[in-house]
Protein backbone atom coordinates (compact mmCIF):
# COMPACT_ATOMS: atom_id res chain seq x y z
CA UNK A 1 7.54 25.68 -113.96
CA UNK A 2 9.02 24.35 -117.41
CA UNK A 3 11.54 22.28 -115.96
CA UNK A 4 12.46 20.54 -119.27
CA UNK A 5 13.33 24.16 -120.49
CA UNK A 6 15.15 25.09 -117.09
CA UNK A 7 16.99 22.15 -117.70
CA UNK A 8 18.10 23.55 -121.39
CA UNK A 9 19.39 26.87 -119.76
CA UNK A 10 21.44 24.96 -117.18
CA UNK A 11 22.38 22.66 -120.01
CA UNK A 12 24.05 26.02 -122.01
CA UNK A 13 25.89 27.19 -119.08
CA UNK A 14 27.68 24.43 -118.58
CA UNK A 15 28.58 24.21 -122.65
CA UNK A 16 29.47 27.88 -122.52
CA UNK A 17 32.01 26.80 -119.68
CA UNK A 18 33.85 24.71 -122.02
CA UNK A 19 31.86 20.97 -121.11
CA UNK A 20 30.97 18.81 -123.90
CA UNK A 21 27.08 18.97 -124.37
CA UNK A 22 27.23 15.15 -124.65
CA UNK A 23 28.18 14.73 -120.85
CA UNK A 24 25.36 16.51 -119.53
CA UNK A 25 22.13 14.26 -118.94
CA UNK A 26 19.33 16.72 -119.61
CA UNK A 27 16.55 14.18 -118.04
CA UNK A 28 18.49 14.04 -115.21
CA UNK A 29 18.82 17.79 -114.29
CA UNK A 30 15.18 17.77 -114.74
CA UNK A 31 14.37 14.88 -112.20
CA UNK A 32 16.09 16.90 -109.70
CA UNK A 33 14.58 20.47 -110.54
CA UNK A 34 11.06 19.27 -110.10
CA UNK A 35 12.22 16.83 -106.84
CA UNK A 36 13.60 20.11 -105.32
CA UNK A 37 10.40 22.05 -106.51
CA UNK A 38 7.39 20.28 -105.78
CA UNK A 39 8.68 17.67 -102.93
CA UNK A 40 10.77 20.03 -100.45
CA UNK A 41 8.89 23.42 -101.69
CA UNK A 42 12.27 24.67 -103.15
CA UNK A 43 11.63 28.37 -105.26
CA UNK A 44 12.21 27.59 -108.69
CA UNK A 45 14.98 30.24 -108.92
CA UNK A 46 16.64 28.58 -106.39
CA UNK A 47 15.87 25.33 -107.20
CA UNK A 48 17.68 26.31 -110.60
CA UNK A 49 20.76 28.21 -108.97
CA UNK A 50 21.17 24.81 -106.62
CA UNK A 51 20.77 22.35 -109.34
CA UNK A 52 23.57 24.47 -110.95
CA UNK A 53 25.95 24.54 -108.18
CA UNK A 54 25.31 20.99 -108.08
CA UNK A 55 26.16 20.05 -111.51
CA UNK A 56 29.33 22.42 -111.79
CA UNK A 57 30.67 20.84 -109.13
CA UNK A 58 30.42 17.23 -110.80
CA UNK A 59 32.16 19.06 -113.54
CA UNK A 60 34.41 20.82 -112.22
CA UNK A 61 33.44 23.90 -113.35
CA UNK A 62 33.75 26.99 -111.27
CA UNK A 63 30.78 29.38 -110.51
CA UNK A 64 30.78 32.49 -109.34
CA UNK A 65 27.20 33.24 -109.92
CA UNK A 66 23.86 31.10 -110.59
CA UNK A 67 20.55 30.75 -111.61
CA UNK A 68 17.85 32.42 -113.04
CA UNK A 69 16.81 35.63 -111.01
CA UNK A 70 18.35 34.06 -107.69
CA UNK A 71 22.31 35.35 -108.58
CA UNK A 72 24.71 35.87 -106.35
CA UNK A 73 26.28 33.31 -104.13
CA UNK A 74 23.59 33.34 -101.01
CA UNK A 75 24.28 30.20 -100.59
CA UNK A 76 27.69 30.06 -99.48
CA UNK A 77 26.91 33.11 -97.15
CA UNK A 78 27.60 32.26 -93.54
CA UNK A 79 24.38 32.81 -91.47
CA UNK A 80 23.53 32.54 -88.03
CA UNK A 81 20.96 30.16 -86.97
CA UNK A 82 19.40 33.69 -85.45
CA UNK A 83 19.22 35.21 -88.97
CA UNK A 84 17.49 32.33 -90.61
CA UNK A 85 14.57 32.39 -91.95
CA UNK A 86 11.68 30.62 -94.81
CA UNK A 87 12.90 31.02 -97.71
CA UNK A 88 16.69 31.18 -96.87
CA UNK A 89 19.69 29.02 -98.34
CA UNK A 90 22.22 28.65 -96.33
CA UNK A 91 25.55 27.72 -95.17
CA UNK A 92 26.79 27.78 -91.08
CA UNK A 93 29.07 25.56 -88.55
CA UNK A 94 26.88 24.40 -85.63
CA UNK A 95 26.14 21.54 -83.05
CA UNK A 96 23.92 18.43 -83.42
CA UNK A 97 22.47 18.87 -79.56
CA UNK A 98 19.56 16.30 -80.62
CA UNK A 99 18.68 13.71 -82.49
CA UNK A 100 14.96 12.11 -82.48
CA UNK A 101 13.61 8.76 -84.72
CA UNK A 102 12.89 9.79 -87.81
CA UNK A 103 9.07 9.77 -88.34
CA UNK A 104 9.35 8.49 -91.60
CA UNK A 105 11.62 6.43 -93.82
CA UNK A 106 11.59 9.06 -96.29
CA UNK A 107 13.75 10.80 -93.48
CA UNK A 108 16.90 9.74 -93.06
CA UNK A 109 17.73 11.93 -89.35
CA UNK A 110 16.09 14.51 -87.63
CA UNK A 111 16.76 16.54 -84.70
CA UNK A 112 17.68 20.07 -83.35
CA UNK A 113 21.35 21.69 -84.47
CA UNK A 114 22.51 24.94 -83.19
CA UNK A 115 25.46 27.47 -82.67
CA UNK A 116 26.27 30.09 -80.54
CA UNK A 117 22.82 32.54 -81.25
CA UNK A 118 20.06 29.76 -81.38
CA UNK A 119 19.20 26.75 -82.59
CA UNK A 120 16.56 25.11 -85.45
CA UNK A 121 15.04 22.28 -86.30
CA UNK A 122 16.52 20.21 -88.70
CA UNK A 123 15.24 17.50 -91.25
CA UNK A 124 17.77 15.37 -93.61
CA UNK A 125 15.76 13.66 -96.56
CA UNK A 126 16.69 9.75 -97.13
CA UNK A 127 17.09 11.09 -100.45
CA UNK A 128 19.82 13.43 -100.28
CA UNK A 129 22.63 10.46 -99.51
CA UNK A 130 24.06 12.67 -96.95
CA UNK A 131 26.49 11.49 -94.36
CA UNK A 132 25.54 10.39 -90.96
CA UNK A 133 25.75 13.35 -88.27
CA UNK A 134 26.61 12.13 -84.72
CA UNK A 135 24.87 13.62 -81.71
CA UNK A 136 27.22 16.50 -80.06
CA UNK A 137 29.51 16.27 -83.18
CA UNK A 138 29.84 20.05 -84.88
CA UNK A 139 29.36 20.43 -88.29
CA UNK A 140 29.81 22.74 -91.83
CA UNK A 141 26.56 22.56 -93.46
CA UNK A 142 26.47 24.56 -97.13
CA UNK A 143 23.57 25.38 -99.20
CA UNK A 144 20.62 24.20 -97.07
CA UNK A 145 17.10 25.10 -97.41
CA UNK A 146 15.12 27.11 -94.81
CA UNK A 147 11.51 26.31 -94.82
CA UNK A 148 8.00 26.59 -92.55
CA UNK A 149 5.77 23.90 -90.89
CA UNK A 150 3.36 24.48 -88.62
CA UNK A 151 4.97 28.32 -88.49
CA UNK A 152 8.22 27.48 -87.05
CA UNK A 153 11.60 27.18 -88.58
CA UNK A 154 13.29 23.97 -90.27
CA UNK A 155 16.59 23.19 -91.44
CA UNK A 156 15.95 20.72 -94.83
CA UNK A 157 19.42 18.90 -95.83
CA UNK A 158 18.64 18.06 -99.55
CA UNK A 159 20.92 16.37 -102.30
CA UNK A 160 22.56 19.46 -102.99
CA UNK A 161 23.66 20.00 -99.39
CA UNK A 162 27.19 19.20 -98.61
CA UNK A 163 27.87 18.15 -94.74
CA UNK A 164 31.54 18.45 -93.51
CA UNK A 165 32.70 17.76 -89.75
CA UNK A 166 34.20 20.44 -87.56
CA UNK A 167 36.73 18.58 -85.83
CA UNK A 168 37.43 21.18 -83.19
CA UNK A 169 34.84 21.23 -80.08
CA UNK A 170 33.09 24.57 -79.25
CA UNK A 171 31.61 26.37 -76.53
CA UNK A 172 28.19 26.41 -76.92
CA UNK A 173 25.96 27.85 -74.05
CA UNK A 174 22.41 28.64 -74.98
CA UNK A 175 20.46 31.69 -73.54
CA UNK A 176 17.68 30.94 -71.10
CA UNK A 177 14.93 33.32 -71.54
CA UNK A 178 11.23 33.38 -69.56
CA UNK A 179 8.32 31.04 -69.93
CA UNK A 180 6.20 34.13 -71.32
CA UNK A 181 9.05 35.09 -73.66
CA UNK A 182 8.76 31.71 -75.36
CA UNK A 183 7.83 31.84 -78.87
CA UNK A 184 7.57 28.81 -81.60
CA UNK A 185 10.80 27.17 -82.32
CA UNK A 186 13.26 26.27 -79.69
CA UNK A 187 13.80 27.37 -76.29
CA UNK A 188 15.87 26.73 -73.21
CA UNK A 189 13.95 27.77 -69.57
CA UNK A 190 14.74 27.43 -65.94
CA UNK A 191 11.50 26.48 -64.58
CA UNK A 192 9.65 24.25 -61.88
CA UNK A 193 7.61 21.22 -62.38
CA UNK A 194 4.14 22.30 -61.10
CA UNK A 195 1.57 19.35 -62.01
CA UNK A 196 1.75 15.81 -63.54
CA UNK A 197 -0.85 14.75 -65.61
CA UNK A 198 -2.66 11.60 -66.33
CA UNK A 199 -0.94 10.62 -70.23
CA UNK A 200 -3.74 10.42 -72.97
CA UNK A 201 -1.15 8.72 -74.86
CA UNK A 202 0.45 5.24 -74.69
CA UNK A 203 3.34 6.70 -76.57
CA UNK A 204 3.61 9.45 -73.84
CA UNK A 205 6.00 9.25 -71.14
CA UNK A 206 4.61 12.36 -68.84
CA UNK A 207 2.86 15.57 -69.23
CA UNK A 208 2.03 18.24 -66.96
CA UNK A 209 2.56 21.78 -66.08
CA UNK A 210 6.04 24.01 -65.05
CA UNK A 211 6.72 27.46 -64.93
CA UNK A 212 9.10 30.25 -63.99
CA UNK A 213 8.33 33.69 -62.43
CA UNK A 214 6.52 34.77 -65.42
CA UNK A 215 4.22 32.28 -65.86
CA UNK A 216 3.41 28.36 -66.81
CA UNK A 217 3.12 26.59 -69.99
CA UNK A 218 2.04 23.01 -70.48
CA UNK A 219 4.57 20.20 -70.92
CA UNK A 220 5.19 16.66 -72.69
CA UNK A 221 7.63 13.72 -73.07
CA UNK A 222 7.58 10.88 -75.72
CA UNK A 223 8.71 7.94 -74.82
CA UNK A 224 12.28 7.60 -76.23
CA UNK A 225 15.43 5.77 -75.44
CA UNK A 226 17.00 7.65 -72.57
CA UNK A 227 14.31 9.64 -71.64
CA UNK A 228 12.85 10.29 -67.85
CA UNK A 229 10.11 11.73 -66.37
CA UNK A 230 10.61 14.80 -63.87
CA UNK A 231 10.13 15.43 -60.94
CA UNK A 232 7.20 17.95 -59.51
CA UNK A 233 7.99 20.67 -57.12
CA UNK A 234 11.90 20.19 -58.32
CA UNK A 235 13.05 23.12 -60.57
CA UNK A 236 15.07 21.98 -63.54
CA UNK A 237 17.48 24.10 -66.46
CA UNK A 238 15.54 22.70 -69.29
CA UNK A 239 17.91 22.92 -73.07
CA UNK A 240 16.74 23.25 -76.10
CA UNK A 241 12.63 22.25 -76.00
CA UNK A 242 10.67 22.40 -78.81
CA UNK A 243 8.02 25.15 -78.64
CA UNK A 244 5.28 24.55 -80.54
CA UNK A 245 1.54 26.20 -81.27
CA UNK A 246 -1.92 24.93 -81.24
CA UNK A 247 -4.95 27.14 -81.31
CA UNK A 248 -3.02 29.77 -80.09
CA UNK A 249 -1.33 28.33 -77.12
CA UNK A 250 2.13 27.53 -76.36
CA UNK A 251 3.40 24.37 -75.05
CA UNK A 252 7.13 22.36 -74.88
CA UNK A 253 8.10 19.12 -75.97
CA UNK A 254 10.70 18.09 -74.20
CA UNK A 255 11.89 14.81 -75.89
CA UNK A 256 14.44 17.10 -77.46
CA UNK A 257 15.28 18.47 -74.52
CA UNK A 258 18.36 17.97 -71.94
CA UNK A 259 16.60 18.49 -68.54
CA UNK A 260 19.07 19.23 -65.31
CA UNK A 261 17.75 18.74 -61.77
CA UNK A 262 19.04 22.12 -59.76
CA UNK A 263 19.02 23.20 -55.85
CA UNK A 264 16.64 26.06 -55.09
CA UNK A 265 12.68 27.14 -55.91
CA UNK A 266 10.86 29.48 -57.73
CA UNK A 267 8.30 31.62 -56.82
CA UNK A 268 5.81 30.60 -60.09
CA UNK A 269 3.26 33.28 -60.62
CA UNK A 270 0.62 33.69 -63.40
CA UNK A 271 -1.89 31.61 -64.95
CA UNK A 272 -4.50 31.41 -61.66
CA UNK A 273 -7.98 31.79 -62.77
CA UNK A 274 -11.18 32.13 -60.26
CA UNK A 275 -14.38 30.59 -61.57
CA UNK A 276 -17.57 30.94 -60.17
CA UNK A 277 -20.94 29.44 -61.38
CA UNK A 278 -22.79 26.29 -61.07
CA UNK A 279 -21.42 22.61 -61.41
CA UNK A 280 -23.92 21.68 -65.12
CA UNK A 281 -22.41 18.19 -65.61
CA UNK A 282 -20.35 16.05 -63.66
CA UNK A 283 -19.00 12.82 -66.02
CA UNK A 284 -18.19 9.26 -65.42
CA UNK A 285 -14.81 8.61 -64.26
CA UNK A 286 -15.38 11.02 -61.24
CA UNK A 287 -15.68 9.67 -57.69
CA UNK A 288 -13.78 6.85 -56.27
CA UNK A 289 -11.23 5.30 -58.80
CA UNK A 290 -8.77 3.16 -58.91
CA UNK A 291 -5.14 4.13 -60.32
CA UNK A 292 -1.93 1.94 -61.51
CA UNK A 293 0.84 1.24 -58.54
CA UNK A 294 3.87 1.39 -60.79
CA UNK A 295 6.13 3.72 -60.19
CA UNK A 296 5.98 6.91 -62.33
CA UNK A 297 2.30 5.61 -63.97
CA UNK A 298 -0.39 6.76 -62.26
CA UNK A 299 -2.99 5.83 -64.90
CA UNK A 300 -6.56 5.43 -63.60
CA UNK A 301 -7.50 2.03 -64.46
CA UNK A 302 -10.28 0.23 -66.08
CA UNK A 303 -13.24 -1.47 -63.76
CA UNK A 304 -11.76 -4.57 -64.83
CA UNK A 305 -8.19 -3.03 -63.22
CA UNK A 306 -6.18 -2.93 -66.35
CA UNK A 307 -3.94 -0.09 -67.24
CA UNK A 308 -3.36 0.05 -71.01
CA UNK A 309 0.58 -0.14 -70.60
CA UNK A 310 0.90 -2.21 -67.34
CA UNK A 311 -2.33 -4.64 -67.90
CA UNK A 312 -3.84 -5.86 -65.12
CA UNK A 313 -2.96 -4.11 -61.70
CA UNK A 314 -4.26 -6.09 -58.76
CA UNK A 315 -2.68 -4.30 -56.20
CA UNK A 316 -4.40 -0.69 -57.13
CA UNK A 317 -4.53 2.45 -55.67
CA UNK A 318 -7.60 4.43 -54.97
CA UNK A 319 -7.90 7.99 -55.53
CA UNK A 320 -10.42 10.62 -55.57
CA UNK A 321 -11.36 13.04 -58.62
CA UNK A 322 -14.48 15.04 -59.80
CA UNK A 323 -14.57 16.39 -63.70
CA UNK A 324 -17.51 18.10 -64.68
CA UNK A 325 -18.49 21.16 -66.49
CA UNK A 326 -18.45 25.00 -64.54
CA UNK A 327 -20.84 27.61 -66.14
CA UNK A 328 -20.51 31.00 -65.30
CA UNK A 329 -23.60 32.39 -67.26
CA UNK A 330 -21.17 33.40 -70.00
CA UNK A 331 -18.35 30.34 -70.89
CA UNK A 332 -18.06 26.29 -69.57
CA UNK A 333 -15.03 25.80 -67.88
CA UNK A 334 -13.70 22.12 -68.59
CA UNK A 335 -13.03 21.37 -64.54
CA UNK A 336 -11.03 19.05 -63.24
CA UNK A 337 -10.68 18.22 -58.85
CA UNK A 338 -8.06 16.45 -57.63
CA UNK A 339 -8.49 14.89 -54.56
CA UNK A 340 -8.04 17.66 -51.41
CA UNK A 341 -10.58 19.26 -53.74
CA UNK A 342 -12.83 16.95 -54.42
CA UNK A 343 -12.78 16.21 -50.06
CA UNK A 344 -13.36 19.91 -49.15
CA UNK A 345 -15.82 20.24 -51.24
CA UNK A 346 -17.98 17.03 -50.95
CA UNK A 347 -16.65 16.50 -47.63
CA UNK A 348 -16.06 12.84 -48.32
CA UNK A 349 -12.84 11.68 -47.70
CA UNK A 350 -11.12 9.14 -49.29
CA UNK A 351 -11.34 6.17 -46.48
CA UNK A 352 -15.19 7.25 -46.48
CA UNK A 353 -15.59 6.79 -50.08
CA UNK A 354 -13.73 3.49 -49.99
CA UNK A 355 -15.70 2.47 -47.15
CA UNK A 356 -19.15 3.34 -48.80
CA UNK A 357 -17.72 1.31 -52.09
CA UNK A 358 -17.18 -1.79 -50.07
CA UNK A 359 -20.20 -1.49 -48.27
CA UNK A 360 -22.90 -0.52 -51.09
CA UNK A 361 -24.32 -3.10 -53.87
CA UNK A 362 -23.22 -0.16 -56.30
CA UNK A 363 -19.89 -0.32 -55.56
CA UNK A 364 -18.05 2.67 -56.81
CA UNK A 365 -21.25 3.77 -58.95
CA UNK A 366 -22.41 4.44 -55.56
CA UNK A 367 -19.63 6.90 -54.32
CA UNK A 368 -19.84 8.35 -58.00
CA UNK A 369 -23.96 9.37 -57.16
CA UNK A 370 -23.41 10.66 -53.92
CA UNK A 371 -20.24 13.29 -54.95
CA UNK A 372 -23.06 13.90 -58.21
CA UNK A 373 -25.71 14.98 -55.62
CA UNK A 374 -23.63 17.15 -54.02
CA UNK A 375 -21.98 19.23 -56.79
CA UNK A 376 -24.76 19.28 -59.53
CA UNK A 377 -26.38 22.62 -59.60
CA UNK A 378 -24.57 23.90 -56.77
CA UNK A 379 -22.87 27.32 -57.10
CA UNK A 380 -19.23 27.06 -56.34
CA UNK A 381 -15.89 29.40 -56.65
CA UNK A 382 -13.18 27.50 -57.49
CA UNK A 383 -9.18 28.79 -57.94
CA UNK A 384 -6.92 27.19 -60.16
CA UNK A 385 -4.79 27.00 -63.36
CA UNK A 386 -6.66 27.22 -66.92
CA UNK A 387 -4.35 25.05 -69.14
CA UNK A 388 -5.54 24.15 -72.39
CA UNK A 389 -9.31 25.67 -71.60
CA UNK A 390 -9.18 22.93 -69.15
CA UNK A 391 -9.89 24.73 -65.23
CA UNK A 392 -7.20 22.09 -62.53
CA UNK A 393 -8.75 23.41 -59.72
CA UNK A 394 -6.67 24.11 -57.06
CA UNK A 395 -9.40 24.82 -54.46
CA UNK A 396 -13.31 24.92 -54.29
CA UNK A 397 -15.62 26.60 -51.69
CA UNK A 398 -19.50 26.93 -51.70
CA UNK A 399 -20.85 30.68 -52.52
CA UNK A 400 -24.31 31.82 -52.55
CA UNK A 401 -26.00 32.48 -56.00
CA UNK A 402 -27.13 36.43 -56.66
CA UNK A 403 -30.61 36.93 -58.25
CA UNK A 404 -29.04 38.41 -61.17
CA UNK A 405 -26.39 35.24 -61.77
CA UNK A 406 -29.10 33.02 -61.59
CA UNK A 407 -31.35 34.62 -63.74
CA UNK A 408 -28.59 34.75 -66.48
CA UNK A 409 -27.78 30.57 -65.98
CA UNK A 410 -31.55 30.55 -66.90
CA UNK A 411 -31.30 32.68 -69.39
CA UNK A 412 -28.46 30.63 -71.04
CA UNK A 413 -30.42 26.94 -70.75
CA UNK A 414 -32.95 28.78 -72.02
CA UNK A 415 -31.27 29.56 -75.06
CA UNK A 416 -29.74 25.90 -75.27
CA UNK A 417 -33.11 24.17 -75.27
């Protein structure tokens, strides 16, 4: 884009209004053209037609029409939150239900805003100079740009946004759909906590697994002010969670979320696998370990006892676990046992394995060689949940290998070597 000639042609419009071509600063209509353009992804059409409003308003100048191709006043169209979409410009009343840290000091807030049909993703750039928005304060926001990351929906507040408050408070009761009807974006569920996870993240409060009666999706929680973890087997109305995508699977980040505790169940269905083939690999950190005692943690800890948030944890607890690789003949399930599992199957029980740690000169290595004797190369069926091609078995039992199965395990190793 020639945004020194753009410039010119916005230059003219103004001078054909009746403004003195000595007030307008050429250099500066140019600076924010190619800002708009090549920073927030703007079209150059309506990059032009916003730079325009932009400038007539300094002026004082009323416009009916702008820009280039773009025309037209779109704008200063009302549109739902429902109707928006890449590409869009637009102006609508809604509710600030969320506000996170801004990532980056180039961003000045960010959070989720919504009104009565849905709700987006917003972003407001340090550099637009825009006025603070409060969290549950409503809001006129005109001539804001729609745009994609990561194929979902944001709101960008640039320098030629305006932001006015909406001093009257609203209704506003969002729609709570199914767990398989969730689609990138935002979402609101009823749903029950099924599994907490072990966090991979020191910035991660909790992670695990809920679901409704149409199925389960995987969960997570940053660590932010105000922010707890949930509760499994409770069932909780869960507002406005961020949906996102990665390699094709759907999960909700909840530290946008308001999360309410509710009587009652739900009878979760969907997502059980069955998995049967023979225990290749079994990795370290299965057996006997040792996890952290504070409350809501759970971390397994280091041989040396330290958790990475809460240091050094004299006063562990042990646990039992197996993870290992499943083959089939055909795919490697990613397996993780928790503990009745890991007992049924080995038929070690936890005050046995502690026992045999305490007793041995290996220590833990020793209950770790003894559950690896057991499972490797043994043909199992186990029941579970596949989340994130990772198999949390549920249940395992013993089966007896066909001719044909084995043959094909072979077969595969074969091929591997």
């Amino acid at each position: 884009m020639d945004f020194s000639e753009t410039a010119e042609r916005i230059s003219r419009k103004m001078v054909q209004k009746g403004q003195d071509a000595s007030a307008i600063d050429r250099k500066k209509i140019e600076t924010k053209l190619k800002r708009l353009v090549e920073e927030f992804g703007v079209q150059p059409s309506e990059a032009e037609r916003s730079v325009t409003n932009e400038l007539a308003k300094e002026l004082n100048i009323p416009v009916a029409g702008t820009g280039g191709s773009a025309g037209g006043t779109g704008a200063r169209e009302e549109k739902p939150v429902a109707a928006m979409a890449p590409g869009d410009w637009v102006t609508f009343e809604g509710k600030v239900v969320s506000l996170l840290s801004p990532p980056s000091p180039a961003i000045a807030q960010s959070g989720i805003i919504a009104d009565t049909t849905g709700a987006i993703r917003f972003v407001v750039w340090a550099k637009a100079n825009a006025p603070k928005m409060s969290e549950g304060g409503w809001y006129r926001i005109e001539s804001a740009v729609v745009d994609e990351f990561k194929g979902i929906p944001n709101l960008k507040v640039h320098s030629g946004t305006t932001i006015k408050p909406v001093l009257e408070d609203r209704a506003l009761s969002p729609a709570v759909i199914r767990v398989s009807d969730l689609k990138p974006g935002i979402g609101s569920v009823r749903a029950k906590v099924l599994q907490e996870w072990e966090p991979s993240h020191d910035r991660m409060l909790q992670s695990g697994v809920l679901g409704d009666e149409s199925g389960t999706i995987k969960f997570v929680i940053w660590k932010e002010a105000g922010k707890e973890k949930l509760e499994v087997g409770s069932v909780y109305t869960i507002w406005y969670a961020s949906v996102d995508e990665f390699n094709g699977r759907l999960s909700l980040n909840l530290s946008t979320a308001t999360a309410m505790k509710e009587d009652g169940d739900i009878a979760v269905s969907g997502g059980d696998v069955e998995a049967r083939g023979v225990f290749v690999h079994i990795a370290p950190g299965s057996g006997l370990i040792k996890r952290c005692p504070v409350e809501g943690c759970n971390r397994a800890l280091s041989r040396q006892n330290y958790c990475p948030v809460h240091e050094i944890q004299p006063k562990f607890v042990y646990d039992l676990r197996i993870k290992g690789w499943l083959d089939d003949g055909k795919r490697t399930y990613n397996t993780l046992l928790q503990r009745d599992a890991v007992e049924a199957l080995t038929g070690i029980t936890l005050d046995a394995a502690i026992q045999i740690a305490e007793n041995n000169p290996l220590g833990m290595d020793e209950v770790f060689l003894q559950m690896r004797d057991k499972v490797l190369g043994r043909y199992v069926l186990c029941r579970g949940r596949e989340i994130d091609n990772r198999l949390l078995a549920r249940s395992c039992e013993w089966m007896k290998m066909e001719n044909g199965e084995h043959a094909a395990l072979l077969n595969r190793a074969g091929g591997a070597a």
